[in-house]
Protein backbone atom coordinates (compact mmCIF):
# COMPACT_ATOMS: atom_id res chain seq x y z
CA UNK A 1 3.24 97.75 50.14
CA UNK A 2 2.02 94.62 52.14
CA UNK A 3 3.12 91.43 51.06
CA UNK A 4 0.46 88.62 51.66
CA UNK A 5 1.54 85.08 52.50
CA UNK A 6 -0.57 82.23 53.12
CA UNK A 7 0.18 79.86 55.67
CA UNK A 8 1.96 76.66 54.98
CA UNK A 9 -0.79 73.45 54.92
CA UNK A 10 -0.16 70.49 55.94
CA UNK A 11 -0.58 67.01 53.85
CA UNK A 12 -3.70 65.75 54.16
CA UNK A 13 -2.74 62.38 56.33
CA UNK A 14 -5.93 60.92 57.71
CA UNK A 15 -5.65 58.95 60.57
CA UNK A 16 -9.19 61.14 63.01
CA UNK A 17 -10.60 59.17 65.24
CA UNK A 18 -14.21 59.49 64.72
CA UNK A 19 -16.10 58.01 67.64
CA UNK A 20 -19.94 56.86 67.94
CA UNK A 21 -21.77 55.58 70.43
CA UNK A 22 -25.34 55.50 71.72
CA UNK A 23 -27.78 53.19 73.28
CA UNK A 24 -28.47 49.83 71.44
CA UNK A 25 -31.50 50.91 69.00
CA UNK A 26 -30.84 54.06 67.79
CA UNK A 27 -28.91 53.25 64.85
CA UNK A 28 -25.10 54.36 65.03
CA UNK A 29 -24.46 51.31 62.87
CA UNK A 30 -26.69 51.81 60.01
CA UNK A 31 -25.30 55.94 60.63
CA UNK A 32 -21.37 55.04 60.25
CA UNK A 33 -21.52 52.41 57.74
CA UNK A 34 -23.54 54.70 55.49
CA UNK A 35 -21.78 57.58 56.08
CA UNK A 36 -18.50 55.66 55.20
CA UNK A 37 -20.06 55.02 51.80
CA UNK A 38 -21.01 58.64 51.07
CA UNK A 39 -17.84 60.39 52.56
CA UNK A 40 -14.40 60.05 50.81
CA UNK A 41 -11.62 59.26 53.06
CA UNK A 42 -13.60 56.92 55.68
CA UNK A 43 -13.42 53.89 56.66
CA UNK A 44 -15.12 52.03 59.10
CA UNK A 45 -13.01 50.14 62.25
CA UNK A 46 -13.30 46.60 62.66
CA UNK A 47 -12.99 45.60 66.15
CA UNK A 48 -11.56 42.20 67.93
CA UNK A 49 -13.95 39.98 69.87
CA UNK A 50 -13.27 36.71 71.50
CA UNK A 51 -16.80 35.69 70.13
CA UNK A 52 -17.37 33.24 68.25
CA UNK A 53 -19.47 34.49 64.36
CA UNK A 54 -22.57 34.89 64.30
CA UNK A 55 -24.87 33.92 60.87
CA UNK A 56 -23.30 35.22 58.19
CA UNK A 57 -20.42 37.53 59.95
CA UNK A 58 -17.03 37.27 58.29
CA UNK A 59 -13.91 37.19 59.89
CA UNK A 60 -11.79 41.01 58.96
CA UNK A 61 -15.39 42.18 58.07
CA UNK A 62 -17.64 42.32 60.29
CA UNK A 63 -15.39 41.63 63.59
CA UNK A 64 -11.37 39.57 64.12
CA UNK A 65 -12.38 36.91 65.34
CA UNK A 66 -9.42 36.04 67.56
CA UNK A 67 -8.72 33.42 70.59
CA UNK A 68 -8.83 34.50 74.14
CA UNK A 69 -5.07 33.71 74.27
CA UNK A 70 -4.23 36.40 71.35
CA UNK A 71 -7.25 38.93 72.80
CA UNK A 72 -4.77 38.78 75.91
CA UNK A 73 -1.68 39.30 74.21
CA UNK A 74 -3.15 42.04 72.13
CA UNK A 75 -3.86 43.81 75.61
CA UNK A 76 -0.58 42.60 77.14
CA UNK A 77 1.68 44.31 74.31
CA UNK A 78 -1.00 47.64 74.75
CA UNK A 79 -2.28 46.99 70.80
CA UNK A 80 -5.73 47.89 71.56
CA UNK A 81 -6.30 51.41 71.56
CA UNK A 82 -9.95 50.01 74.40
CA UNK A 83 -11.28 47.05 75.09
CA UNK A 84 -14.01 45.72 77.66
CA UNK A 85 -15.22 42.66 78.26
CA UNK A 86 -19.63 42.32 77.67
CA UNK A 87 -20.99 39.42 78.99
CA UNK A 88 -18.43 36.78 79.02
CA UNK A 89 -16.75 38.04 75.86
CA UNK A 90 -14.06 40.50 74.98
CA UNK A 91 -14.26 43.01 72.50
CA UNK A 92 -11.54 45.63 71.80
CA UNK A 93 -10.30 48.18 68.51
CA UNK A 94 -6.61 47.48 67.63
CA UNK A 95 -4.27 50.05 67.31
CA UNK A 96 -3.79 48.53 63.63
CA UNK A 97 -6.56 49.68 62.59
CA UNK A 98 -5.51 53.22 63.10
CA UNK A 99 -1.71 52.65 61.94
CA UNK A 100 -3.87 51.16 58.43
CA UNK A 101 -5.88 54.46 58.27
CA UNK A 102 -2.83 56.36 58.64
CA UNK A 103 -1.12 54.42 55.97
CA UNK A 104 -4.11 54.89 53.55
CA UNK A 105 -4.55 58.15 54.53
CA UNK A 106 -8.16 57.93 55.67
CA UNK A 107 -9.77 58.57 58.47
CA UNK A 108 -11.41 56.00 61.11
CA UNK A 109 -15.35 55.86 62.59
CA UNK A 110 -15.27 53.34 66.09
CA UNK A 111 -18.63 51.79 66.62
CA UNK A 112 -17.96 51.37 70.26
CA UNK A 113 -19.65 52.31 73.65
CA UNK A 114 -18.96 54.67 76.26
CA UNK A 115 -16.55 53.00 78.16
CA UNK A 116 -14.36 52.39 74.80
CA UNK A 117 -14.93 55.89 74.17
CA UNK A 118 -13.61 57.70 76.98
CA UNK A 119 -10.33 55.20 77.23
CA UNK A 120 -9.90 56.55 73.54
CA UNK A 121 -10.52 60.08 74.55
CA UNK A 122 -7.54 59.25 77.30
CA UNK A 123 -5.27 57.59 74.93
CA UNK A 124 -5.89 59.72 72.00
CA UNK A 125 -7.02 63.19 73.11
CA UNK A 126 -7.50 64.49 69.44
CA UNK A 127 -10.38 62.35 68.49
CA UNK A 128 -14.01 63.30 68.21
CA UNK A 129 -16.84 62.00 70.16
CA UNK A 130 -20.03 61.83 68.74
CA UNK A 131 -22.97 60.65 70.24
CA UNK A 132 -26.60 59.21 68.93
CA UNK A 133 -29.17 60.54 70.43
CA UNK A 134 -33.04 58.56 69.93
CA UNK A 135 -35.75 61.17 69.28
CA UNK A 136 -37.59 60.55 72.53
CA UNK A 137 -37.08 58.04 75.48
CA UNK A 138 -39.58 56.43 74.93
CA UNK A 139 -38.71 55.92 71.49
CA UNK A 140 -35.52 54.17 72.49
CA UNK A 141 -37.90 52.19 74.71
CA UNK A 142 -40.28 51.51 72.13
CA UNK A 143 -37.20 50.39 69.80
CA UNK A 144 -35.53 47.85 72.11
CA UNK A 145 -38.60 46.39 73.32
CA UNK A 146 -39.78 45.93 69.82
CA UNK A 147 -36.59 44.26 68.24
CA UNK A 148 -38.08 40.31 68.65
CA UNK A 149 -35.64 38.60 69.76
CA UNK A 150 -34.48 39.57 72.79
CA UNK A 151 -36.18 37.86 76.47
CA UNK A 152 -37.01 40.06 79.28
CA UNK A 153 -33.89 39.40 81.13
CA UNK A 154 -31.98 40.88 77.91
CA UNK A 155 -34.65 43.69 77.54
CA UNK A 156 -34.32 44.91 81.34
CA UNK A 157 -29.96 45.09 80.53
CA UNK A 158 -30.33 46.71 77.50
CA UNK A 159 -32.77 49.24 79.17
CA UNK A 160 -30.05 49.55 82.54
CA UNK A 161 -27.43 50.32 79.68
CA UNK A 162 -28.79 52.79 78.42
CA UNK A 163 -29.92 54.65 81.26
CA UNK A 164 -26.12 54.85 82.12
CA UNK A 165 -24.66 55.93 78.56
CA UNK A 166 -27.38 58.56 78.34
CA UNK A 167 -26.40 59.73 81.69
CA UNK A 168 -22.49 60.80 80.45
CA UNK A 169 -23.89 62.28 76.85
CA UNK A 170 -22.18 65.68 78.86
CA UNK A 171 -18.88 64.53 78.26
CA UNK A 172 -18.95 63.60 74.30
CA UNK A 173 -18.01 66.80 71.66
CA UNK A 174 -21.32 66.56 69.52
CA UNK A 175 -24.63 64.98 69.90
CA UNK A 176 -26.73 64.09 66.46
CA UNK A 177 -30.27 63.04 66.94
CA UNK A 178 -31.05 60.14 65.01
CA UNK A 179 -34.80 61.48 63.86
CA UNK A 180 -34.10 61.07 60.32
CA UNK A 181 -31.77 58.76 59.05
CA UNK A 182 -30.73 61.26 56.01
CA UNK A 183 -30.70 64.18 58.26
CA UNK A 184 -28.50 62.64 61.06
CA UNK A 185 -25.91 61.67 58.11
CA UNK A 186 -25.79 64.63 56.91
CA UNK A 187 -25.21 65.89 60.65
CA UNK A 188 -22.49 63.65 60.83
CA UNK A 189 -21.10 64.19 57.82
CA UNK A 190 -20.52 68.06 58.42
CA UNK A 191 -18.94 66.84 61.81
CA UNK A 192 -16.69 65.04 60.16
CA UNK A 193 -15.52 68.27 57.79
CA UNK A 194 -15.84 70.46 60.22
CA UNK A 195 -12.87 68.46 61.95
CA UNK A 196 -11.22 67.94 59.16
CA UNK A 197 -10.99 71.77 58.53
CA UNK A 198 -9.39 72.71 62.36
CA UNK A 199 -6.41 74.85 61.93
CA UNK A 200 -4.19 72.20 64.14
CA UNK A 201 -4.84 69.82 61.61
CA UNK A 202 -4.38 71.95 58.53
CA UNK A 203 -1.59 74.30 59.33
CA UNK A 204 1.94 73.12 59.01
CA UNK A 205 4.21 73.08 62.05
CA UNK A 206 7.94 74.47 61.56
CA UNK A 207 9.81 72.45 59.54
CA UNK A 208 6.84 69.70 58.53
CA UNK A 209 6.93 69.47 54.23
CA UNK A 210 3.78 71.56 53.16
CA UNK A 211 1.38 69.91 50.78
């Protein structure tokens, strides 16, 4: 007679590094933030800037606001899991953030670009890349051209950006087209289970305790 045994799981621990980038426009904010309040277990990374606020941005909310002198140190003592510096000012994810998600047992969405991406991909090889795709070029056009506020100087960088992001879309692990905001959650949302569910994460190795 054969006697079944399932494999050993282990604890759920959180701590995925969910990354999403795209080209300014196409909405990987409003995407992450809402799909942090729909999913359990999610939480959205606040990164450090060397900026100073903006309006009505709060300091641990919307950014760490932190001196130029601490942004270095941070870098110096390798506590930022990427950083880059965008025109004149540095912005960067601290590796706190992900030791806090850990802790909590959640998991972690970075709102970052392609450069931050791939030096996460390097220093954390398990995390997920996800990329935002606009329905049509000239869409995206259409979108940054149309924002108001923005002079043609600002317009022809944003446009030069995002020639170059689309241009490495190759090397990311999913692509979502932002066509429908409900529909592109949803997208991302099964991404997110989908990783969640991969037998490295959920079987036990020798010896770990089992949940």
């Amino acid at each position: 007679m054969t006697v079944l045994a399932l494999p050993p799981l282990a604890p759920r621990g959180g701590g995925i590094l969910f990354v999403l980038s795209a080209p300014s426009g196409t909405g990987k904010t409003t995407l992450g933030r809402g799909l942090c309040e729909g999913l359990p277990g999610l939480r959205f990374s606040v990164s450090a800037t060397t900026r100073a606020p903006r309006g009505h941005e709060r300091d641990g909310v919307d950014y760490h606001f932190v001196s130029p002198e601490r942004f270095a140190a941070l870098v110096r003592d390798d506590e930022l899991l990427e950083w880059a510096e965008v025109h004149g000012h540095r912005y960067g994810t601290p590796v706190a953030e992900w030791r806090r998600a850990c802790a909590d047992g959640v998991d972690l969405i970075l709102d970052i670009d392609t450069q931050g991406a791939f030096q996460v991909r390097e220093r954390m090889p398990e995390s997920a890349l996800v990329f935002v795709l606009p329905p049509s070029a000239a869409e995206l056009e259409r979108r940054i051209r149309g924002r108001g506020e923005d002079d043609d100087a600002t317009i022809r960088r944003r446009l030069a950006a995002a020639a170059k992001e689309l241009a490495v879309v190759s090397r990311y692990d999913y692509v979502v087209v932002n066509d429908d905001l409900d529909r592109a959650r949803e997208e991302l949302a099964a991404i997110v289970r989908a990783e969640r569910a991969r037998a490295a994460r959920r079987l036990a190795p020798p010896g770990l305790p089992t949940s």
